[in-house]
N, C-alpha and C. Protein backbone atom coordinates (compact mmCIF):
# COMPACT_ATOMS: atom_id res chain seq x y z
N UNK A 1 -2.45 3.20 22.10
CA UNK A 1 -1.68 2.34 21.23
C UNK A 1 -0.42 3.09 20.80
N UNK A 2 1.01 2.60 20.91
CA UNK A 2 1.80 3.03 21.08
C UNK A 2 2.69 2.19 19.48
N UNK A 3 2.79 3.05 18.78
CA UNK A 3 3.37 2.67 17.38
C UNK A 3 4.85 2.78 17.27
N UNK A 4 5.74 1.66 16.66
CA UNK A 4 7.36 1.89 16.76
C UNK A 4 7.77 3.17 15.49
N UNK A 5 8.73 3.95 15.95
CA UNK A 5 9.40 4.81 15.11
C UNK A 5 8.84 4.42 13.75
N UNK A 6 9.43 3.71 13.21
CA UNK A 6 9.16 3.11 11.77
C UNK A 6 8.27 3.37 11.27
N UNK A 7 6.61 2.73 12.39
CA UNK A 7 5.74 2.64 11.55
C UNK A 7 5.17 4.12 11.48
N UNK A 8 5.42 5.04 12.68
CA UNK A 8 5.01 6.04 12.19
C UNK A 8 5.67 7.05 11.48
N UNK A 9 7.26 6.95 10.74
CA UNK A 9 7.67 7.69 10.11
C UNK A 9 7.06 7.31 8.87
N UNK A 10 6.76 5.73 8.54
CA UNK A 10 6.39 5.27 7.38
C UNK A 10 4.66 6.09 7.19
N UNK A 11 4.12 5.67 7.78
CA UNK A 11 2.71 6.65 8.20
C UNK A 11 2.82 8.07 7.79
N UNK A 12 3.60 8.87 8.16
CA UNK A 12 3.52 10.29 7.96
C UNK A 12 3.89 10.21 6.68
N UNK A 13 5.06 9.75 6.23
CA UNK A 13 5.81 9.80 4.76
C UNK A 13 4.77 9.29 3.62
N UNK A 14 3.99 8.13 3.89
CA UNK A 14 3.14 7.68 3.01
C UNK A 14 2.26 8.69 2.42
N UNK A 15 1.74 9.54 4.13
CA UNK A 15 0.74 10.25 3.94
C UNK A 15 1.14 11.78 3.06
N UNK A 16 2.57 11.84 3.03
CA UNK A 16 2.76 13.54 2.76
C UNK A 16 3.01 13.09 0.80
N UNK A 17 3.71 11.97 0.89
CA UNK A 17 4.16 11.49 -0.52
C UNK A 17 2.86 11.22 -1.19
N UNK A 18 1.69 11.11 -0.81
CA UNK A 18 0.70 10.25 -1.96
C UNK A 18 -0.63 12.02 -1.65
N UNK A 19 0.36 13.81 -1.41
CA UNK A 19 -0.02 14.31 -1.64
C UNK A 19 -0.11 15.26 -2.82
N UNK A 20 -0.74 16.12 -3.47
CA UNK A 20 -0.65 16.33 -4.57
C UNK A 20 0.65 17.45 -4.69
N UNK A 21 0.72 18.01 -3.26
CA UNK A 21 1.66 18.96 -3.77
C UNK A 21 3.17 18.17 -3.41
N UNK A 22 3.16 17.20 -3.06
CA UNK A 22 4.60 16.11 -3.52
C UNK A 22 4.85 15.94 -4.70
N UNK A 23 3.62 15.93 -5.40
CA UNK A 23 3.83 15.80 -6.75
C UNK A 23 4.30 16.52 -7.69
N UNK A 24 3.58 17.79 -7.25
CA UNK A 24 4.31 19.09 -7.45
C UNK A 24 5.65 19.25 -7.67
N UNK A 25 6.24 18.89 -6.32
CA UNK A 25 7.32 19.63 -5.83
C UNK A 25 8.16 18.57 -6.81
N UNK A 26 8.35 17.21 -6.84
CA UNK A 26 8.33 16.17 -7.95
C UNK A 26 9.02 16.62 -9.11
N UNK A 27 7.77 17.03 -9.69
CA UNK A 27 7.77 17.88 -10.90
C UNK A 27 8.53 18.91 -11.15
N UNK A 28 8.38 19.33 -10.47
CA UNK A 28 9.20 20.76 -10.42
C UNK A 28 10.72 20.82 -10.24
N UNK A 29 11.08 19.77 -9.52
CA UNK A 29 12.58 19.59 -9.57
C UNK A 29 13.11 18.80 -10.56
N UNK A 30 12.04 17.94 -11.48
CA UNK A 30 12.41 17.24 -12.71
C UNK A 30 13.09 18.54 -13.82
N UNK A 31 12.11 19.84 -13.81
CA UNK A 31 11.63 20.47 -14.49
C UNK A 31 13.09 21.43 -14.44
N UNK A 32 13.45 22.01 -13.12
CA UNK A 32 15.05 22.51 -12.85
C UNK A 32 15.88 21.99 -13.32
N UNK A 33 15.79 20.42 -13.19
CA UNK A 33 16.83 19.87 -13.44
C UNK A 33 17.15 19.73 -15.19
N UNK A 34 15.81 19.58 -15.82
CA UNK A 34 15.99 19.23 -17.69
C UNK A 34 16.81 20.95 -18.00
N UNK A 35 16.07 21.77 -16.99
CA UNK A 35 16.35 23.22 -17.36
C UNK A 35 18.08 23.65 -17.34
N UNK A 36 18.43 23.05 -16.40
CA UNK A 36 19.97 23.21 -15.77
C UNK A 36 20.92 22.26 -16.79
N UNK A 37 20.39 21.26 -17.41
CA UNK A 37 21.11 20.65 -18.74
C UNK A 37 21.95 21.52 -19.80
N UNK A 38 21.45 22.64 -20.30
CA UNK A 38 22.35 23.21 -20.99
C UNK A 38 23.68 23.97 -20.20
N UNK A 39 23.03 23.89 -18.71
CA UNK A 39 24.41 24.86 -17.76
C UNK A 39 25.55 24.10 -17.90
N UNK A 40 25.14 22.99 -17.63
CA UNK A 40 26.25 21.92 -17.58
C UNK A 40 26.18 21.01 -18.55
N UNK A 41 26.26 21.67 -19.85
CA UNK A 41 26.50 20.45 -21.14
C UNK A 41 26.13 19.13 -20.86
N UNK A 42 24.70 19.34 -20.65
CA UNK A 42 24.39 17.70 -20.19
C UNK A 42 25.33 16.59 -20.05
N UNK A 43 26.25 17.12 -19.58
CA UNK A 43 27.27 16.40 -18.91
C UNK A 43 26.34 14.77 -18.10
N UNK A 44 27.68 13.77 -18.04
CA UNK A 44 27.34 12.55 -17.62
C UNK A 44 27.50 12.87 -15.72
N UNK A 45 27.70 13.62 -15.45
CA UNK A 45 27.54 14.18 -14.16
C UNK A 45 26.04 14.51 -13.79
N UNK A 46 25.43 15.51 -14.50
CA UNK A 46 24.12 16.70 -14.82
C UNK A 46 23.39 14.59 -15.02
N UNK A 47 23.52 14.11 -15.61
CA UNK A 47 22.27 13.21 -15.59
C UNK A 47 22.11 12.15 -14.47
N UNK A 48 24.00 11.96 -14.10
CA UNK A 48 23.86 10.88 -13.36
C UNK A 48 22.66 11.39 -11.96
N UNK A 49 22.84 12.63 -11.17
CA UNK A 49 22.40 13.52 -10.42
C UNK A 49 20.81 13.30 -10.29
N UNK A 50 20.28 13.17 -11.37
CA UNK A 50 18.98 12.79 -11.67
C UNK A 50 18.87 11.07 -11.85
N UNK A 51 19.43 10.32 -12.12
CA UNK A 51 19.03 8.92 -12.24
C UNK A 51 19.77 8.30 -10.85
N UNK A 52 20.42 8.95 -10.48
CA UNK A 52 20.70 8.48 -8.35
C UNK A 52 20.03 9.24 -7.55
N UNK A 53 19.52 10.02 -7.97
CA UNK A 53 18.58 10.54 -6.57
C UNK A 53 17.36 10.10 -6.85
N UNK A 54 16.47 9.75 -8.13
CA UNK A 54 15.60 9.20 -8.65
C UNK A 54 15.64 7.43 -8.20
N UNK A 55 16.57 6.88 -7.89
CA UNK A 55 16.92 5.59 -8.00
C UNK A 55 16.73 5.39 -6.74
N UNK A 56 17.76 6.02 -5.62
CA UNK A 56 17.63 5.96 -4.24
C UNK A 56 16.03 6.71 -3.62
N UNK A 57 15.80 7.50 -4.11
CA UNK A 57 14.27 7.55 -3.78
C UNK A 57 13.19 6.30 -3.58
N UNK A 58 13.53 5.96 -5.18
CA UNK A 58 12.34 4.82 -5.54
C UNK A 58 12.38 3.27 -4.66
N UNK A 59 14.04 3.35 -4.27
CA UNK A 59 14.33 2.10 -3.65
C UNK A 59 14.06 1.96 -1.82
N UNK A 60 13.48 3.64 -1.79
CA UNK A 60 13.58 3.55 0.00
C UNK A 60 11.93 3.59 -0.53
N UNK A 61 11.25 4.07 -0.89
CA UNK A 61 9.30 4.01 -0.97
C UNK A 61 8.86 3.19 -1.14
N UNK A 62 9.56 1.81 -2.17
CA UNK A 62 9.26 0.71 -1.88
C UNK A 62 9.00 0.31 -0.73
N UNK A 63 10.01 0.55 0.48
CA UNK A 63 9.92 -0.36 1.43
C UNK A 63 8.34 0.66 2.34
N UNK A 64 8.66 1.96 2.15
CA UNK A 64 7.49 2.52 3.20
C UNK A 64 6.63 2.39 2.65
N UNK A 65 5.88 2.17 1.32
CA UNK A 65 5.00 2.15 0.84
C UNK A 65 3.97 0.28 0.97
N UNK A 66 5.23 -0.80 1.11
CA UNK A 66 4.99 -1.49 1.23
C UNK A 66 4.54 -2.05 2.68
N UNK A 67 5.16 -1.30 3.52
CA UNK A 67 5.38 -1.31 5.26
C UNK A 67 3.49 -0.97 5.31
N UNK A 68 3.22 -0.09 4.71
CA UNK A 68 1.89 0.66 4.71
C UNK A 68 0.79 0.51 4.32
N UNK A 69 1.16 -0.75 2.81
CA UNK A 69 -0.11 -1.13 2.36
C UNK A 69 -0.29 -2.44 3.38
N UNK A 70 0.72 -3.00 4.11
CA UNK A 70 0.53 -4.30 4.64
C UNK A 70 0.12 -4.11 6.19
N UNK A 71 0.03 -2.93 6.67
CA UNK A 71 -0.89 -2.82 7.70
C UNK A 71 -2.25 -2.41 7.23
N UNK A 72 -2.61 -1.56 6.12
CA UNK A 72 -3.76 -1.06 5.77
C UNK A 72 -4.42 -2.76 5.44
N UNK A 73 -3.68 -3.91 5.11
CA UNK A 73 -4.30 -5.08 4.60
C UNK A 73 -4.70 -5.76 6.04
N UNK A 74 -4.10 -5.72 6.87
CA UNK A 74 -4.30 -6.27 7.82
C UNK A 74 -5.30 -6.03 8.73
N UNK A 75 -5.45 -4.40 8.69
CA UNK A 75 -6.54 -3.77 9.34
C UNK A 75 -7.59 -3.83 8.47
N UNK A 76 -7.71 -4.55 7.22
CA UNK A 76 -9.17 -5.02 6.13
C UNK A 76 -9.18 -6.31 7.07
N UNK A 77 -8.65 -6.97 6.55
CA UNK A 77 -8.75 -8.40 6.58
C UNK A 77 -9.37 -8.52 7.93
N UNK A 78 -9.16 -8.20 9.14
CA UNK A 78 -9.45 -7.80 10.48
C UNK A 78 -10.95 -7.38 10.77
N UNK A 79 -11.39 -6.23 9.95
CA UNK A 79 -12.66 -6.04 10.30
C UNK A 79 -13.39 -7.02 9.21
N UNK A 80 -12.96 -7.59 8.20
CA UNK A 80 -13.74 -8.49 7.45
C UNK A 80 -14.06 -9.70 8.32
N UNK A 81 -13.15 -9.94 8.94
CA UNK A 81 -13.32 -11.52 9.80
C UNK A 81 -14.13 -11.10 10.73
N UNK A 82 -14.47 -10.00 10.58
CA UNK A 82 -15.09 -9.51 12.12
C UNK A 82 -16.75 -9.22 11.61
N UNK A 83 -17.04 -8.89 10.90
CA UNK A 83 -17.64 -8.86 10.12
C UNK A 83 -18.28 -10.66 9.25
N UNK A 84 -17.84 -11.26 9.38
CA UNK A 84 -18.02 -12.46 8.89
C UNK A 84 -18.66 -13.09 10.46
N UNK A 85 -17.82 -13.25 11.44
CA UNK A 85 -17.86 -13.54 12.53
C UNK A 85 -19.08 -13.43 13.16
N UNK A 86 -19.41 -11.72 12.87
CA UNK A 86 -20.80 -11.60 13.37
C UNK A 86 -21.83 -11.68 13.06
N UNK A 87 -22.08 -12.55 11.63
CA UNK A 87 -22.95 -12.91 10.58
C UNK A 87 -23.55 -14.16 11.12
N UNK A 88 -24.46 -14.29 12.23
CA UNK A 88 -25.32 -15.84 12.13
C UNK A 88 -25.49 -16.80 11.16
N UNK A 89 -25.24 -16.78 10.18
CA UNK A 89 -25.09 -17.37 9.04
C UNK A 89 -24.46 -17.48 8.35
N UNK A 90 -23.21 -17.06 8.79
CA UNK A 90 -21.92 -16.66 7.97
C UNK A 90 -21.27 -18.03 7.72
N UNK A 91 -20.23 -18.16 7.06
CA UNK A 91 -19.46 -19.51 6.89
C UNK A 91 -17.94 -19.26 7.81
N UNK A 92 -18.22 -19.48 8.90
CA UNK A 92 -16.68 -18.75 9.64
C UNK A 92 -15.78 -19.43 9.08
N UNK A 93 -15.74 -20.59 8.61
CA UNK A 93 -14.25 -20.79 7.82
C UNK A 93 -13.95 -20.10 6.95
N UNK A 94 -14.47 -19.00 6.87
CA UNK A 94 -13.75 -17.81 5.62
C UNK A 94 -13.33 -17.18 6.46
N UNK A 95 -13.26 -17.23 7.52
CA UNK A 95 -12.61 -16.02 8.84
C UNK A 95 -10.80 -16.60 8.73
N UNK A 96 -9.84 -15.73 8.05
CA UNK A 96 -8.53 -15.71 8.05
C UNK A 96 -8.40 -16.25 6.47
N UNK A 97 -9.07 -15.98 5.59
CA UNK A 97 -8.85 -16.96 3.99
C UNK A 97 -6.96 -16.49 4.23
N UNK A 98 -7.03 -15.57 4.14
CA UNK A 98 -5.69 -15.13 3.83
C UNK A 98 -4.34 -16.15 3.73
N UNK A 99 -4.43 -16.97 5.29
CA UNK A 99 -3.56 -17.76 5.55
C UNK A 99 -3.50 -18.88 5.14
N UNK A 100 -4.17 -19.05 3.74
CA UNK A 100 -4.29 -20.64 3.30
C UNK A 100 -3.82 -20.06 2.40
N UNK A 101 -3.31 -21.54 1.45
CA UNK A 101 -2.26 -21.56 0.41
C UNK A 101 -3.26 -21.35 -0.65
N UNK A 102 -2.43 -21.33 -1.93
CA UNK A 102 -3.05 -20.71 -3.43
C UNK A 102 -4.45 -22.32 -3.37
N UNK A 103 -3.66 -23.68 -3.55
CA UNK A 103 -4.80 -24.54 -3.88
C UNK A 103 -5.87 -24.57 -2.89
N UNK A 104 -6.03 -24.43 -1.89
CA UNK A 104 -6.61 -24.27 -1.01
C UNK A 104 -8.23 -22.95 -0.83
N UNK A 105 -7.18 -21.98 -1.57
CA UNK A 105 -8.01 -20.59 -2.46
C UNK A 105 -8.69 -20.75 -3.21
N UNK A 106 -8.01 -21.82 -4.09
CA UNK A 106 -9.04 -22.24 -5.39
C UNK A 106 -10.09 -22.83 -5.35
N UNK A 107 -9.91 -24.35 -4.12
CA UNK A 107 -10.96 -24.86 -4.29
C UNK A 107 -12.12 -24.10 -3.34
N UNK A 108 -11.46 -23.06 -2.64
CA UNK A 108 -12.72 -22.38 -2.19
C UNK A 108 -13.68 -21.52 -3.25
N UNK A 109 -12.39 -20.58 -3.79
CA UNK A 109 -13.24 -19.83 -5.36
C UNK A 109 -13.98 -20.86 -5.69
N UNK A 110 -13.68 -22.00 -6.05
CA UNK A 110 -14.68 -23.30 -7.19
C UNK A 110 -15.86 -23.31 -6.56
N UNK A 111 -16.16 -23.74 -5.12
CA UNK A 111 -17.48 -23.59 -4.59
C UNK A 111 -18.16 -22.28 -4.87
N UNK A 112 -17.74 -20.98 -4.39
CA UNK A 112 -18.60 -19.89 -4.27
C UNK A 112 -18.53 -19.70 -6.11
N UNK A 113 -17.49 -19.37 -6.79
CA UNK A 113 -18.48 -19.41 -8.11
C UNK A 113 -19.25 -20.50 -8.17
N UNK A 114 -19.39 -21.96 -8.38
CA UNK A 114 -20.39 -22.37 -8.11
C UNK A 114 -21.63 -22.55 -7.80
N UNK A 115 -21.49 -21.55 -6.77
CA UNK A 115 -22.76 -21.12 -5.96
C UNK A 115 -23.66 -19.92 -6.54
N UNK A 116 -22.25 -18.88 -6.86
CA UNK A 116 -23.31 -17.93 -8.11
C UNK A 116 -24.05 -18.14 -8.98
N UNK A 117 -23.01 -19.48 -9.70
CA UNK A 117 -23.48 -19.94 -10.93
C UNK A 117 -24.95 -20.76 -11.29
N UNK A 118 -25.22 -20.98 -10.18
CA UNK A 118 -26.37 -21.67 -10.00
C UNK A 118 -27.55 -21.02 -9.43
N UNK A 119 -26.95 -19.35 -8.42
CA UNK A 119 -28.05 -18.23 -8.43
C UNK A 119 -28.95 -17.35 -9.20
N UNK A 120 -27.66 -17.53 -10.36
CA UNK A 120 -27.97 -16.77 -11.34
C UNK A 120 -28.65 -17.72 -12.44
N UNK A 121 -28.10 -18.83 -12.25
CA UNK A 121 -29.36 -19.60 -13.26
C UNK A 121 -30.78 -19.66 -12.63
N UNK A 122 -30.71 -19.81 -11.74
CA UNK A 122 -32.17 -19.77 -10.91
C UNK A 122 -33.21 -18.70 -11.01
N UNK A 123 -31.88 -17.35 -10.96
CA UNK A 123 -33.06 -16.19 -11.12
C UNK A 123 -33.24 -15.87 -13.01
N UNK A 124 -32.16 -16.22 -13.68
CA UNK A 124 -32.42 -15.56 -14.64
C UNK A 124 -32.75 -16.77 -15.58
C-alpha cells in the first residue's frame, strides 16, 4: 500500500507532535522566549515573534491533525462494519451509520434506546 506524500508527512508529524518530548521542546522555547523579554524590553517585536510563530503553527496542525483523525475514523468505522457484517444476527443496516443524515441518526438512537429501555426494565 502505497501512501501520497501528505498522508505520510501528516503520519510522521502527528506521530512526533503528540510526543512527550515535543512537548518539551514546546515548553522550553515558551520558557527562552518569556526569558529573552527583558533583553528586548518586551518590545512589540519580542511578543509579536511568539504570537506568529504560535499562530502559524496552530493553523498548519489543524489541518494534519485533522487529515489524521479522519483516516484513524475511517479505519474504525471500517472494521466496525466489518465486524457488524460478520455477526449472524447483526442488523446490517447499521453497516455505514455514518453516511446518514442527523434525523435519520435519531430515529435510529430512538429505537436502540428503546430497546435498552425495555432490557433493563425486564431485568431489573
Amino acid at each position: 500500500m502505497i501512501n501520497s506524500p501528505f498522508t505520510r508527512f501528516a503520519k510522521r508529524t502527528s506521530t512526533f507532535t503528540g510526543r512527550p518530548v515535543t512537548f518539551i521542546l514546546a515548553a522550553t522555547a515558551i520558557v527562552i522566549w518569556a526569558i529573552t523579554g527583558p533583553l528586548f524590553n518586551f518590545s512589540d517585536t519580542w511578543q509579536l515573534v511568539i504570537n506568529t510563530s504560535t499562530t502559524i503553527i496552530t493553523f498548519l496542525m489543524v489541518f494534519l491533525i485533522q487529515n489524521t483523525q479522519n483516516r484513524d475514523t475511517e479505519a474504525l468505522q471500517i472494521k466496525l462494519d466489518e465486524l457488524i457484517r460478520a455477526q449472524k444476527e447483526a442488523n446490517n443496516a447499521l453497516l455505514d451509520l455514518e453516511e446518514l443524515d442527523d434525523e435519520e441518526l435519531d430515529r435510529i438512537r430512538s429505537v436502540y434506546l428503546g430497546l435498552a429501555r425495555k432490557e433493563r426494565e425486564r431485568k431489573g
